[in-house]
N, C-alpha and C. Protein backbone atom coordinates (compact mmCIF):
# COMPACT_ATOMS: atom_id res chain seq x y z
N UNK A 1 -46.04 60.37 11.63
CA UNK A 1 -45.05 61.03 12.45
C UNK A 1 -43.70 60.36 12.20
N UNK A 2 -42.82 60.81 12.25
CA UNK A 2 -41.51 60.55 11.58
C UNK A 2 -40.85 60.17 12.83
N UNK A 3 -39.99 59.35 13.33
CA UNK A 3 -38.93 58.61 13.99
C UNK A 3 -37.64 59.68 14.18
N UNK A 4 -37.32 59.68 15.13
CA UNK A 4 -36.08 60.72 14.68
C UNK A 4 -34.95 59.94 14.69
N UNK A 5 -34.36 59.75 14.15
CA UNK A 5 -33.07 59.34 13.51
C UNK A 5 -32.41 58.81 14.79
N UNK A 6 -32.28 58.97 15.42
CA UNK A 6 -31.43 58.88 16.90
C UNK A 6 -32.46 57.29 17.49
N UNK A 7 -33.70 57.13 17.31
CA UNK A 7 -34.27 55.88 17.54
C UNK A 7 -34.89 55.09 16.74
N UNK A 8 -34.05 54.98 15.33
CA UNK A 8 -34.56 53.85 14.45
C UNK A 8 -34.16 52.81 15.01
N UNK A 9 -34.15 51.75 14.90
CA UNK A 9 -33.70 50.24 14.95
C UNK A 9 -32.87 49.67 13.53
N UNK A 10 -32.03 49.50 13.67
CA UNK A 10 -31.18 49.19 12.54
C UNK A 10 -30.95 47.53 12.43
N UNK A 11 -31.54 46.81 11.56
CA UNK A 11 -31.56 45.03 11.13
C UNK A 11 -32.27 44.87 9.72
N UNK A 12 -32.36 43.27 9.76
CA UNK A 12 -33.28 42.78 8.96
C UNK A 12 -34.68 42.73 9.26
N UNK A 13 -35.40 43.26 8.48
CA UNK A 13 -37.13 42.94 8.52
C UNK A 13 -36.89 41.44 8.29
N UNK A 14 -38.24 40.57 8.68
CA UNK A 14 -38.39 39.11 8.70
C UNK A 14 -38.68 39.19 7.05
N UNK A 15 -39.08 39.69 6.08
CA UNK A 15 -39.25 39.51 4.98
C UNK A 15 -38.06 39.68 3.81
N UNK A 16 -37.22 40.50 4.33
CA UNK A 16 -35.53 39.97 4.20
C UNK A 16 -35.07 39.05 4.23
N UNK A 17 -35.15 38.37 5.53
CA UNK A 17 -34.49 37.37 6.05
C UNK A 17 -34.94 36.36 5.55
N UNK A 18 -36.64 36.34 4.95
CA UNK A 18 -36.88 35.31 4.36
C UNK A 18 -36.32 34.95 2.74
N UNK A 19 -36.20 36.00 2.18
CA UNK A 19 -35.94 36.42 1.05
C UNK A 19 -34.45 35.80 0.66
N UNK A 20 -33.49 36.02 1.72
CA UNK A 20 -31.94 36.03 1.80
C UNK A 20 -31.91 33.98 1.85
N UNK A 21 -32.72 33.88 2.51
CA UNK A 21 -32.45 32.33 3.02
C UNK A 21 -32.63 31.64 2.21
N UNK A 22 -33.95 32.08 1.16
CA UNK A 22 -34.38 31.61 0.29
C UNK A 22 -33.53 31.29 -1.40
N UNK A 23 -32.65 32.65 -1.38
CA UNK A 23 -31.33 32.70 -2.90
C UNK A 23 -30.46 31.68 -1.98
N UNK A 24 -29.92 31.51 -0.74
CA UNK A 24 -29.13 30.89 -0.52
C UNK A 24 -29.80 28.92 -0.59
N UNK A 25 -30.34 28.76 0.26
CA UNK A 25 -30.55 27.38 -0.30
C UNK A 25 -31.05 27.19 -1.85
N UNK A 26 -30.91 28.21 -2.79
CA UNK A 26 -30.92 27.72 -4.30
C UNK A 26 -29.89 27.57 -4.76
N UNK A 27 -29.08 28.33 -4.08
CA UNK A 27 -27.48 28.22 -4.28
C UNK A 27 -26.71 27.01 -3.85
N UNK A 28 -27.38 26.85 -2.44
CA UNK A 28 -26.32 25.38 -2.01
C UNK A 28 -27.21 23.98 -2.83
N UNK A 29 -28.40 24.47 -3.65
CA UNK A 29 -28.73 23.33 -4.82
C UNK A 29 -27.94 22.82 -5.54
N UNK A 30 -27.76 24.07 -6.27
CA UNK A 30 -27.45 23.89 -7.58
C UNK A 30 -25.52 23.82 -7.34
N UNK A 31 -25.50 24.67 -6.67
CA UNK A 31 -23.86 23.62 -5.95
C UNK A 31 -23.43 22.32 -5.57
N UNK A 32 -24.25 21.84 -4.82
CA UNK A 32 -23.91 20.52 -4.49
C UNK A 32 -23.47 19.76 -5.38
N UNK A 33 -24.27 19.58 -6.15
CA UNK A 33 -24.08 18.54 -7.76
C UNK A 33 -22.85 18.82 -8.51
N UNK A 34 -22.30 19.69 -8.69
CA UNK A 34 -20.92 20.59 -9.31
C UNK A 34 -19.61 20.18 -8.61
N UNK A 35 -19.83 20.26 -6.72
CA UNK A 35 -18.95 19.74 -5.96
C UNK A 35 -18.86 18.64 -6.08
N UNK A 36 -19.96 17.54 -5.88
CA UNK A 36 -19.85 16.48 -6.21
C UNK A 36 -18.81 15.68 -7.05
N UNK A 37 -19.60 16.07 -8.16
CA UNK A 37 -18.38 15.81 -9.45
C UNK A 37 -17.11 16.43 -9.27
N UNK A 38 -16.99 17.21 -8.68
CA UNK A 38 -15.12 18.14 -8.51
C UNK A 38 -14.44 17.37 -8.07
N UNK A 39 -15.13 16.71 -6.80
CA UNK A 39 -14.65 15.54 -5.92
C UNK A 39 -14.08 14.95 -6.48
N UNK A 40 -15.09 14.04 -7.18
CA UNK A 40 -15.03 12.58 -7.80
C UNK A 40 -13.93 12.72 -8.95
N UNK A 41 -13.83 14.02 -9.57
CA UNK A 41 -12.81 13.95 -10.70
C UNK A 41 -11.70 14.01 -10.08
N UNK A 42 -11.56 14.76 -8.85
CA UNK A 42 -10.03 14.82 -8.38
C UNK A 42 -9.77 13.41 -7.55
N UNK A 43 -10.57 12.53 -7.58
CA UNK A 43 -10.27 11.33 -6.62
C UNK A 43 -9.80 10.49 -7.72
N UNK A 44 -10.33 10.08 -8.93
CA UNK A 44 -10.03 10.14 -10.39
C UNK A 44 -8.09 10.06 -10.68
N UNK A 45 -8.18 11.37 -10.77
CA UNK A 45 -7.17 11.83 -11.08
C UNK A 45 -6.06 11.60 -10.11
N UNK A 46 -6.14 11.44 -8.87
CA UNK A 46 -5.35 11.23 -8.04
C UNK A 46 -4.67 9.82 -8.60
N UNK A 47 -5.83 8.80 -8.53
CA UNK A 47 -5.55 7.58 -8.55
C UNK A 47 -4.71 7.27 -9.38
N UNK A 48 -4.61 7.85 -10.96
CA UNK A 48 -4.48 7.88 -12.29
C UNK A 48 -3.42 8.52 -12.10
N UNK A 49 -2.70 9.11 -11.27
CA UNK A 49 -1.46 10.32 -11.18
C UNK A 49 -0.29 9.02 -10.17
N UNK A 50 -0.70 8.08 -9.54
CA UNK A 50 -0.17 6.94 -8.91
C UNK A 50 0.18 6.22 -9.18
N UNK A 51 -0.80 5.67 -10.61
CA UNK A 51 -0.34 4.66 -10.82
C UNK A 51 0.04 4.97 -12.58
N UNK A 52 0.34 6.04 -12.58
CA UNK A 52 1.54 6.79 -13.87
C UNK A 52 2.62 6.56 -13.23
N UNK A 53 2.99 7.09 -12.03
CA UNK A 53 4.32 7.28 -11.54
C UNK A 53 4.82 6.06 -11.30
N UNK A 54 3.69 4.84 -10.58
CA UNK A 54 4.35 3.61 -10.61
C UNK A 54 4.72 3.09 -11.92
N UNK A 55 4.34 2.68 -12.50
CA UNK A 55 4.91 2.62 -14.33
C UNK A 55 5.79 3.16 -14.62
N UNK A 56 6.18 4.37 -14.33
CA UNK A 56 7.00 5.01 -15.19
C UNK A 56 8.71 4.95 -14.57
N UNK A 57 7.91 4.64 -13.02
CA UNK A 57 9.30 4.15 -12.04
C UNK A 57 9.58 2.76 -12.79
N UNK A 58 8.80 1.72 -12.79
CA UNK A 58 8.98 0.37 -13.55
C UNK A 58 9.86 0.55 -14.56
N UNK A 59 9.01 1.36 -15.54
CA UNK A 59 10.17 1.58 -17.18
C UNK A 59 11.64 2.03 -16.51
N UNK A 60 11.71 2.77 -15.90
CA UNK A 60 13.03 3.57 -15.75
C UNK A 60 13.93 2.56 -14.99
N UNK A 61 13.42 2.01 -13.70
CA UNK A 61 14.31 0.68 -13.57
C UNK A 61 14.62 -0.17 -13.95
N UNK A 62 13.89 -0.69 -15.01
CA UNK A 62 14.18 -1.64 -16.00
C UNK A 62 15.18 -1.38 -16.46
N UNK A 63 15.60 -0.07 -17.01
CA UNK A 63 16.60 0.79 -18.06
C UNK A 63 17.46 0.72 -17.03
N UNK A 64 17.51 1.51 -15.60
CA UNK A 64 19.10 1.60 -15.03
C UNK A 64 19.29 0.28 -14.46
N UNK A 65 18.51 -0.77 -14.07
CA UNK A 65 19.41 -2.03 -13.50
C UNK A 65 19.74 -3.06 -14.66
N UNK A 66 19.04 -2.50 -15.95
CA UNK A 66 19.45 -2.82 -17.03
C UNK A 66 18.78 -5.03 -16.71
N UNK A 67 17.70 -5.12 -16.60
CA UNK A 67 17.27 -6.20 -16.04
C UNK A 67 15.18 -6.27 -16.56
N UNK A 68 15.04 -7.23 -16.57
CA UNK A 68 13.27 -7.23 -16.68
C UNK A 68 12.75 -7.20 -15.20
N UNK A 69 11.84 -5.75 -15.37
CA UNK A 69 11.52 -5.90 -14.12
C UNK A 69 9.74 -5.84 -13.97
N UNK A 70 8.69 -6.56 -13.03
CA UNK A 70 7.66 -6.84 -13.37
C UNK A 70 6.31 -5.94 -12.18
N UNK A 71 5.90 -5.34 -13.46
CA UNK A 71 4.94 -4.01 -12.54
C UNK A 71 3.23 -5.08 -12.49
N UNK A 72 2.98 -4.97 -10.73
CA UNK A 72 1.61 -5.79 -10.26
C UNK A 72 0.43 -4.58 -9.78
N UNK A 73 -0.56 -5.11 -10.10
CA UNK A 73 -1.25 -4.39 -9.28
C UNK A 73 -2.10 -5.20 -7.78
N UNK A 74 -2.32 -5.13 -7.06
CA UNK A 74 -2.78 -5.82 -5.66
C UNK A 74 -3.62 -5.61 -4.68
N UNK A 75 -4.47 -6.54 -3.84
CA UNK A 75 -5.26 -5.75 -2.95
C UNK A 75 -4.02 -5.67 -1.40
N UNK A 76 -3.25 -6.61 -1.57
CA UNK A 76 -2.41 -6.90 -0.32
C UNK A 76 -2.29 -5.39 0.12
N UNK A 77 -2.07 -5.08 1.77
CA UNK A 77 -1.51 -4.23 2.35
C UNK A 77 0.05 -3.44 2.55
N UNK A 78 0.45 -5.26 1.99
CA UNK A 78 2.25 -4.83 2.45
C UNK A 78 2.98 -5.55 1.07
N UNK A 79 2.67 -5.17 0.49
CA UNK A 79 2.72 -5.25 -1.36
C UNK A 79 4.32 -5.40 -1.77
N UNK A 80 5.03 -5.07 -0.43
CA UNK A 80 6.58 -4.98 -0.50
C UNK A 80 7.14 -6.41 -0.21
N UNK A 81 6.22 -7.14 0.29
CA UNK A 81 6.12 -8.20 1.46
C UNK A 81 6.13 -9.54 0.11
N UNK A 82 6.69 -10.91 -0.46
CA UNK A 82 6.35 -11.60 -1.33
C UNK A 82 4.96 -12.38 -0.64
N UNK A 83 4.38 -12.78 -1.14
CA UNK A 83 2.92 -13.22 -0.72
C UNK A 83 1.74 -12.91 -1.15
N UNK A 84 2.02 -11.23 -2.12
CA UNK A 84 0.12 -11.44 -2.32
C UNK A 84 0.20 -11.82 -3.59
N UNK A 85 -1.26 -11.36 -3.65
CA UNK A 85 -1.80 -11.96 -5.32
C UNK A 85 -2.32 -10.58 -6.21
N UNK A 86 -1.65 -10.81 -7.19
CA UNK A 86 -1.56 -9.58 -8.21
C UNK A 86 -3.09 -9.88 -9.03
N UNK A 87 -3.81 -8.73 -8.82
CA UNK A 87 -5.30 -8.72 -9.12
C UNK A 87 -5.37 -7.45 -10.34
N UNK A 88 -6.36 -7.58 -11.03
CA UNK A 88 -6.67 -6.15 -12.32
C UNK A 88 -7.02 -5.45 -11.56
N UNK A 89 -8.05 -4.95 -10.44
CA UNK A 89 -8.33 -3.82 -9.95
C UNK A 89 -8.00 -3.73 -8.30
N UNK A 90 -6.49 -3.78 -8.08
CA UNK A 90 -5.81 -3.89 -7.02
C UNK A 90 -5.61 -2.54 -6.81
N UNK A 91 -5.62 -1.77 -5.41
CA UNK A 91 -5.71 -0.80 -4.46
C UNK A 91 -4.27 -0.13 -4.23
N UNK A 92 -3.28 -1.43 -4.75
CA UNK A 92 -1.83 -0.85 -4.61
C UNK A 92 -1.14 -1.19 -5.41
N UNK A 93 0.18 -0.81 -6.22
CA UNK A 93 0.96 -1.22 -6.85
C UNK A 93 2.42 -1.73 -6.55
N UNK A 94 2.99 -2.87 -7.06
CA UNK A 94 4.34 -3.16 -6.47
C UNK A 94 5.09 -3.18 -7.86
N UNK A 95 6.45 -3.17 -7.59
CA UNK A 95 7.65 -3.44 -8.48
C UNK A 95 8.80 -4.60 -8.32
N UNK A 96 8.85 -5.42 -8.62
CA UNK A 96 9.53 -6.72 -8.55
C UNK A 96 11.20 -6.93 -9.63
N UNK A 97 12.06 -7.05 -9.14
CA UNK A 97 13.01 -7.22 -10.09
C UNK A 97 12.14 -9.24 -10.98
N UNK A 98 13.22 -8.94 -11.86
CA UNK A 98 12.77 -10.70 -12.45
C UNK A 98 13.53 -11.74 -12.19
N UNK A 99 13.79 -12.82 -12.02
CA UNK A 99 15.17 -13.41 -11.70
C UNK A 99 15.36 -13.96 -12.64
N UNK A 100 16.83 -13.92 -13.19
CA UNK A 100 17.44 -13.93 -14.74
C UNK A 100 18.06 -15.83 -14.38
N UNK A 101 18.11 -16.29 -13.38
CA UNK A 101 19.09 -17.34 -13.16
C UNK A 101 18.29 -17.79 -12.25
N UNK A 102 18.36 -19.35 -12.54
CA UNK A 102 17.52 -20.47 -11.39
C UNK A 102 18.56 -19.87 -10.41
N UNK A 103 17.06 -19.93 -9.19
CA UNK A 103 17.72 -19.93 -7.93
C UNK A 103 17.66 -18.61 -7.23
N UNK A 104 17.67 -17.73 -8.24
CA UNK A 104 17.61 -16.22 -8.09
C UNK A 104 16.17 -16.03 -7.23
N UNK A 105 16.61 -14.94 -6.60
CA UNK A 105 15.14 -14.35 -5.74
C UNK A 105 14.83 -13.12 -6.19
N UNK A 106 13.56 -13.04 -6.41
CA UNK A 106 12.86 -11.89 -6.64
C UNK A 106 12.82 -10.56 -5.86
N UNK A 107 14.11 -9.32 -6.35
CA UNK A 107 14.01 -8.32 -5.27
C UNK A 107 12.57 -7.57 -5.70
N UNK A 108 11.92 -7.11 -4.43
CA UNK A 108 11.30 -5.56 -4.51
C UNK A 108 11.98 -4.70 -4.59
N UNK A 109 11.39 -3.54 -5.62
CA UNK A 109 11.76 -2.34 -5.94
C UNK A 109 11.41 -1.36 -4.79
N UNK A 110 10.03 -1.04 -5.47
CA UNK A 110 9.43 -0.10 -4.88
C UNK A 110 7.82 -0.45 -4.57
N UNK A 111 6.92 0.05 -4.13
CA UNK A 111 5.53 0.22 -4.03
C UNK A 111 4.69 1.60 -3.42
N UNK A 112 3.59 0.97 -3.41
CA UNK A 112 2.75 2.44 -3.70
C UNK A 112 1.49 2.00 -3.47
N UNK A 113 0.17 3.43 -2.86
CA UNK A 113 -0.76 3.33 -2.55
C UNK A 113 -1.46 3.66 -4.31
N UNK A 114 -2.70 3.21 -4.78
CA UNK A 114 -3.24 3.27 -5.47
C UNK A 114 -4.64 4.39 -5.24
N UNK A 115 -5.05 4.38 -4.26
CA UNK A 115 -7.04 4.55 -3.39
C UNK A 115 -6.94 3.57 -2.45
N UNK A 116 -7.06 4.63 -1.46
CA UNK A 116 -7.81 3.80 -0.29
C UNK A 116 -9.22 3.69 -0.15
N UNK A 117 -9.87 4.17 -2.04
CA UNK A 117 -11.86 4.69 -1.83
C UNK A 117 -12.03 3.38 -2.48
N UNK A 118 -12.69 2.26 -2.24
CA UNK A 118 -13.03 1.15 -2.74
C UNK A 118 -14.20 1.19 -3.76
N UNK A 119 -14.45 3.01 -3.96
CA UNK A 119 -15.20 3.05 -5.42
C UNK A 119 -14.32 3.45 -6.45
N UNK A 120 -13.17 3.66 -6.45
CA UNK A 120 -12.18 3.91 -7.76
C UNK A 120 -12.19 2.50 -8.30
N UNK A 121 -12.57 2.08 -9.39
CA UNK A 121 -12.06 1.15 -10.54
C UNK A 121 -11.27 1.31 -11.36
N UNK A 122 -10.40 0.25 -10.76
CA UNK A 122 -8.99 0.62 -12.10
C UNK A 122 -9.18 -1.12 -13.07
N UNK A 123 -9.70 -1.22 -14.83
CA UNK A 123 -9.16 -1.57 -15.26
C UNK A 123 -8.36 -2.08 -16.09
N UNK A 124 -7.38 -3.13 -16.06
CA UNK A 124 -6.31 -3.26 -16.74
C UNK A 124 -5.47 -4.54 -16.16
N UNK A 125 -4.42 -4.60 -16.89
CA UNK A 125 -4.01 -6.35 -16.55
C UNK A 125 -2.89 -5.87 -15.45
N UNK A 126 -3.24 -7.45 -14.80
CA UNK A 126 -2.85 -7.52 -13.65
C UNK A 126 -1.38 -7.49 -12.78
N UNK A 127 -0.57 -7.67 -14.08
CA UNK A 127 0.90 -6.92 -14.41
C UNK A 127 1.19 -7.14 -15.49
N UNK A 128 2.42 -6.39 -15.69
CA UNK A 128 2.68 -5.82 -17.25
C UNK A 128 4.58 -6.31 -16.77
N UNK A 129 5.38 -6.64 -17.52
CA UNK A 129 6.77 -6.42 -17.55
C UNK A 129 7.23 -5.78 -18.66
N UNK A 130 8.55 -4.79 -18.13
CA UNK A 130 9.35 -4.71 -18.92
C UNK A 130 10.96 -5.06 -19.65
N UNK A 131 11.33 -5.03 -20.18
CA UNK A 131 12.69 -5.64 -20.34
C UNK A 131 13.55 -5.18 -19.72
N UNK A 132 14.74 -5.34 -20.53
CA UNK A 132 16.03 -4.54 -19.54
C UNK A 132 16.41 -3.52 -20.63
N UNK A 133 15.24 -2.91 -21.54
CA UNK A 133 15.54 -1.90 -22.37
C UNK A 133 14.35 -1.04 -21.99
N UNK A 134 13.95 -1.28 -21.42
CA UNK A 134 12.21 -0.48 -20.80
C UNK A 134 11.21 -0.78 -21.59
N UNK A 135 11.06 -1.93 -22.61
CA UNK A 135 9.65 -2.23 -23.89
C UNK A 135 9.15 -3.28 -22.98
N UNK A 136 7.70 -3.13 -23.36
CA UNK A 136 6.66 -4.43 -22.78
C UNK A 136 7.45 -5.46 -23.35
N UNK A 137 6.94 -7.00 -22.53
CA UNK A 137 7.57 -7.70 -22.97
C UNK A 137 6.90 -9.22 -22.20
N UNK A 138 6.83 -10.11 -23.31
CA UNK A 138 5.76 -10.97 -22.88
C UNK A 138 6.38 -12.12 -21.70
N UNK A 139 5.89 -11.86 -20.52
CA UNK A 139 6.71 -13.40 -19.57
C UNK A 139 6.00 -14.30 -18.99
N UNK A 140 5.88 -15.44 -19.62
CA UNK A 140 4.70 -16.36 -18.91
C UNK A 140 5.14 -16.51 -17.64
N UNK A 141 6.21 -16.50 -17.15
CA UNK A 141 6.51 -16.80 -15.95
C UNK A 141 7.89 -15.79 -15.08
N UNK A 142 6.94 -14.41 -14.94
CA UNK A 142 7.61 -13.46 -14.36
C UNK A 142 8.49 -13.08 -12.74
N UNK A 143 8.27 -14.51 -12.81
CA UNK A 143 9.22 -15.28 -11.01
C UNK A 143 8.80 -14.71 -9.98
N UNK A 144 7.85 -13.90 -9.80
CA UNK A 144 7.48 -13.76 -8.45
C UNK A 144 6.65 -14.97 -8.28
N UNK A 145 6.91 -16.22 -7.02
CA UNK A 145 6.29 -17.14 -7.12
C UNK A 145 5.39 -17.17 -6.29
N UNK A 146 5.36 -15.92 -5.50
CA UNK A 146 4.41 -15.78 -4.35
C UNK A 146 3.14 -15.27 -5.00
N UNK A 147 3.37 -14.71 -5.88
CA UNK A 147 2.04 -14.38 -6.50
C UNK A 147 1.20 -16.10 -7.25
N UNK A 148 0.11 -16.13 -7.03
CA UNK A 148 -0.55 -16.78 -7.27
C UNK A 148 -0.36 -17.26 -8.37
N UNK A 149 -0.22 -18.36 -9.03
CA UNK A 149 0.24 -18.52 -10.44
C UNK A 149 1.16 -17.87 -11.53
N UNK A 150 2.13 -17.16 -10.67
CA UNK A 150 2.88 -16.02 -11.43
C UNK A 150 1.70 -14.99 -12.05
N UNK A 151 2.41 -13.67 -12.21
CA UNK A 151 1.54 -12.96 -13.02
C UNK A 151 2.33 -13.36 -14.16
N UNK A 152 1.19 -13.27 -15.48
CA UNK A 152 1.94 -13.36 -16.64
C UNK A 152 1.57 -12.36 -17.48
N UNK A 153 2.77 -11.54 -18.22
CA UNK A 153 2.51 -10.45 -18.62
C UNK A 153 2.84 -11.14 -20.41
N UNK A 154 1.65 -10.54 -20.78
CA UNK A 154 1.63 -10.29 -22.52
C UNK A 154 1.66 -8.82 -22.58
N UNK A 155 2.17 -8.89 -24.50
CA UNK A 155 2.30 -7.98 -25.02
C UNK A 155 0.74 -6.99 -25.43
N UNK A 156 0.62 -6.29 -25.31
CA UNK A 156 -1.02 -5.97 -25.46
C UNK A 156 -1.24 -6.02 -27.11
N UNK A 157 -2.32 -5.86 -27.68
CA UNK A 157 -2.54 -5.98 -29.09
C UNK A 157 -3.29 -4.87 -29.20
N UNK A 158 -3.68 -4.38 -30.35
CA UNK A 158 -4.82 -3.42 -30.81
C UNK A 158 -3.53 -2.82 -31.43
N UNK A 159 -4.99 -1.25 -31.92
CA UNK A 159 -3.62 -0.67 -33.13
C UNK A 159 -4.29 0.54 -32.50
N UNK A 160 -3.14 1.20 -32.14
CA UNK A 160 -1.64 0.83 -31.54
C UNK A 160 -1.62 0.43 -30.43
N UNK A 161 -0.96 -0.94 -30.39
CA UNK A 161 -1.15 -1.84 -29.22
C UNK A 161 -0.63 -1.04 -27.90
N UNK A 162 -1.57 -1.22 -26.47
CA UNK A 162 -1.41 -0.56 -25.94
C UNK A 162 -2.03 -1.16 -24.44
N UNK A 163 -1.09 -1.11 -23.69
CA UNK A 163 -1.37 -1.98 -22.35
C UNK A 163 -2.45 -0.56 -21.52
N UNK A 164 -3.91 -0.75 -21.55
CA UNK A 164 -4.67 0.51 -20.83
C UNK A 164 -5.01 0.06 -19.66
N UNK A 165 -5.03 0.96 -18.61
CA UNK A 165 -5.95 0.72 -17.35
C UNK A 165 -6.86 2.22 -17.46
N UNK A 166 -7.80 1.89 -17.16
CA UNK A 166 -9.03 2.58 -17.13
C UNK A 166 -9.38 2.76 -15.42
N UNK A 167 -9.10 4.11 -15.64
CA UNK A 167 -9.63 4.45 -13.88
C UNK A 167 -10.76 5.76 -13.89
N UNK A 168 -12.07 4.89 -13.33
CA UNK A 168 -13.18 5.52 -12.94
C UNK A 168 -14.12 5.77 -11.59
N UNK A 169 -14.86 6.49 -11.36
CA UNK A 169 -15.70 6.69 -10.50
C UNK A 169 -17.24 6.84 -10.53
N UNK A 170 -17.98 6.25 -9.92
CA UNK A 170 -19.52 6.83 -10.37
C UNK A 170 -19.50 8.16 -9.58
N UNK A 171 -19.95 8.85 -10.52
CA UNK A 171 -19.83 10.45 -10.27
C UNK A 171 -19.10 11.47 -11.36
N UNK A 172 -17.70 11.20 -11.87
CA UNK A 172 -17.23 11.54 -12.20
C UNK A 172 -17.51 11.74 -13.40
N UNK A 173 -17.21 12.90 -14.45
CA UNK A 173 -17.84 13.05 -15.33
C UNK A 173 -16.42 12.81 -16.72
N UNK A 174 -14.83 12.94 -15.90
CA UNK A 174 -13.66 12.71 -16.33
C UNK A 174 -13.09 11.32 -16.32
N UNK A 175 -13.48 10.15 -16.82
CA UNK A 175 -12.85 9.10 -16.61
C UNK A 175 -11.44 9.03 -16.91
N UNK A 176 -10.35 8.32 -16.83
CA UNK A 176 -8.97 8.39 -17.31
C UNK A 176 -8.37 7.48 -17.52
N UNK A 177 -7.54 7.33 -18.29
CA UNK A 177 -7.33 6.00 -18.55
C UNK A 177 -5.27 6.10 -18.48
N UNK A 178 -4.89 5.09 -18.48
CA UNK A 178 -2.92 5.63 -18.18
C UNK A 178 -3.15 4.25 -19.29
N UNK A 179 -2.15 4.90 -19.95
CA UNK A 179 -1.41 4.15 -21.26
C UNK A 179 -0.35 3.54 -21.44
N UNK A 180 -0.06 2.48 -21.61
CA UNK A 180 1.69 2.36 -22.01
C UNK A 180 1.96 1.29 -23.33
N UNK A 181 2.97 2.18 -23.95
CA UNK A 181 3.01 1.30 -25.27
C UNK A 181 3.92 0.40 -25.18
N UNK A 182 4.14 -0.07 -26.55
CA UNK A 182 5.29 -1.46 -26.67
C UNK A 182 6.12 -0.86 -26.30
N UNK A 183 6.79 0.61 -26.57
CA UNK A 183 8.24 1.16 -26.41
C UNK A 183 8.59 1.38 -24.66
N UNK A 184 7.54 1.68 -23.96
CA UNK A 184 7.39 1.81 -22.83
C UNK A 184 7.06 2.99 -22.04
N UNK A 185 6.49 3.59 -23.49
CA UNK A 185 6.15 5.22 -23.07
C UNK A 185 4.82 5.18 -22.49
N UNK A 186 4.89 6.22 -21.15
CA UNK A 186 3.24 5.63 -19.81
C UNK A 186 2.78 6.97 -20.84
N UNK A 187 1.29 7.37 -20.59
CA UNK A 187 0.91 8.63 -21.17
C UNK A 187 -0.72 8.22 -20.39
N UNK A 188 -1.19 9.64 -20.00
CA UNK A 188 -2.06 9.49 -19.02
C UNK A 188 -3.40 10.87 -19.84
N UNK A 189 -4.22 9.99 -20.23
CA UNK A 189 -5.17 10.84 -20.87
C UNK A 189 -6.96 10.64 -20.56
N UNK A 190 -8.14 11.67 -21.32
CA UNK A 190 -9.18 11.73 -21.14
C UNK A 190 -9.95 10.53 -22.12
N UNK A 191 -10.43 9.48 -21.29
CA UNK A 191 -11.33 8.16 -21.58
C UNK A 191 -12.22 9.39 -22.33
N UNK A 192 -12.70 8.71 -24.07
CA UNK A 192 -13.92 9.20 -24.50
C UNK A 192 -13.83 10.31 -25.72
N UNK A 193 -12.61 10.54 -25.19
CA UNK A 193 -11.55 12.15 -26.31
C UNK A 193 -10.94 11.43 -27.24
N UNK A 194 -10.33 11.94 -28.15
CA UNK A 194 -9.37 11.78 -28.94
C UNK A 194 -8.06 13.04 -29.23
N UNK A 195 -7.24 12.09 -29.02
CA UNK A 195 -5.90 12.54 -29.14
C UNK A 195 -5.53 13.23 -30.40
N UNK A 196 -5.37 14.57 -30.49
CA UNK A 196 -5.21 15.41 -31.24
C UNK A 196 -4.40 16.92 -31.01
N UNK A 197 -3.91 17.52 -32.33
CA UNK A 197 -2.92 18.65 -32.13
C UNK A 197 -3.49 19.89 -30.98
N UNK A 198 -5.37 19.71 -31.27
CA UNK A 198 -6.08 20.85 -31.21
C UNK A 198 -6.36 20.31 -29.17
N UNK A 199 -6.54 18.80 -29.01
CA UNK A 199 -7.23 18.33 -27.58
C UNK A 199 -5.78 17.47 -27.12
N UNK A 200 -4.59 17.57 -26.80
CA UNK A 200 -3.83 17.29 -26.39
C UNK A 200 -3.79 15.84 -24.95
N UNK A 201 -5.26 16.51 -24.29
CA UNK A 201 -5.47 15.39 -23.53
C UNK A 201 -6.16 14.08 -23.82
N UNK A 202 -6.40 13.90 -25.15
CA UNK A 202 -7.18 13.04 -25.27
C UNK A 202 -6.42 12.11 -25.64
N UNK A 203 -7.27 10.31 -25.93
CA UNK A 203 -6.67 9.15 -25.95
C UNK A 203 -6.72 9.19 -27.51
């Protein structure tokens, strides 16, 4: 006997509903793992986008105060503050003028957050200076005296010598690394690639 139209019940049968629930938690599977990594590359990249800009602020002040000025990396909080200790896989970055004349005091420039995720690894040396032409430049004794033994910045070596910090995540499937050469050019590329006409991002 047939239902007349006027009193069907209109829903899901339970064998629907089981059906529907079932594509969806295969879906939030095989998603999770994808997000994951999205994360982790953009936490990555963040970090690596921070501490380009700090560098590249370094080079450029070097050039307009026309002076050597000395880029740290740090765990300190107040990095603006003379007192901490310039570490390879420090959380923040500072900028220090150099003092050219006994007696001289070390101005701060500028500073900057690095990650506040204590799983980003950044590394690379623990500061770098540049001249008063913007080129690396080797200073055993780069006058910030609050830093722990001075940082002392060498010239990096390899061919083509090249001061790298390497910033990674477990997770991430994009490691990155920020570059800067003798001339003082920062360049921010894919750890693992190679640099070419055809892969532009690579090292």
């Amino acid at each position: 006997m047939l239902i007349p139209r006027a009193e069907r019940v209109l829903g899901f049968t339970l064998l629907e509903m089981v059906v529907a629930m079932g594509i969806f938690s295969i879906l939030v599977v095989l998603a999770v793992p994808v997000m994951r990594t999205w994360v982790c590359n953009n936490k990555v990249r963040a970090v690596s986008d921070a501490l380009q800009n700090g560098l590249r602020l370094a080079q450029s002040e070097s050039l307009r105060r026309s002076r050597q000025v000395v880029f740290s990396l740090t765990n300190s909080t107040t990095p603006q503050t003379l007192g901490f200790t310039a570490v390879a896989n420090g959380s923040y970055w500072s900028i220090y003028t150099i003092p050219s004349i006994t007696g001289e005091t070390p101005a701060p420039i500028d500073s900057g957050v690095l990650s506040n995720s204590a799983n980003v690894t950044i590394n690379g040396p623990a500061a770098i200076c540049f001249n008063s032409v913007g080129r690396l430049v080797t200073n055993t004794s780069a006058g910030v005296t609050a830093v722990t033994n001075g940082p002392t910045c060498a010239q990096p070596t390899g061919t083509p010598p090249l001061a790298v910090y390497a910033v990674n995540l477990n997770g991430a499937d994009r490691p990155l690394q920020v570059e800067v050469s003798l001339g003082g050019q920062v360049h921010m590329c894919i750890t693992g690639q190679t640099l070419s006409s055809s892969n532009p991002e690579g090292c």
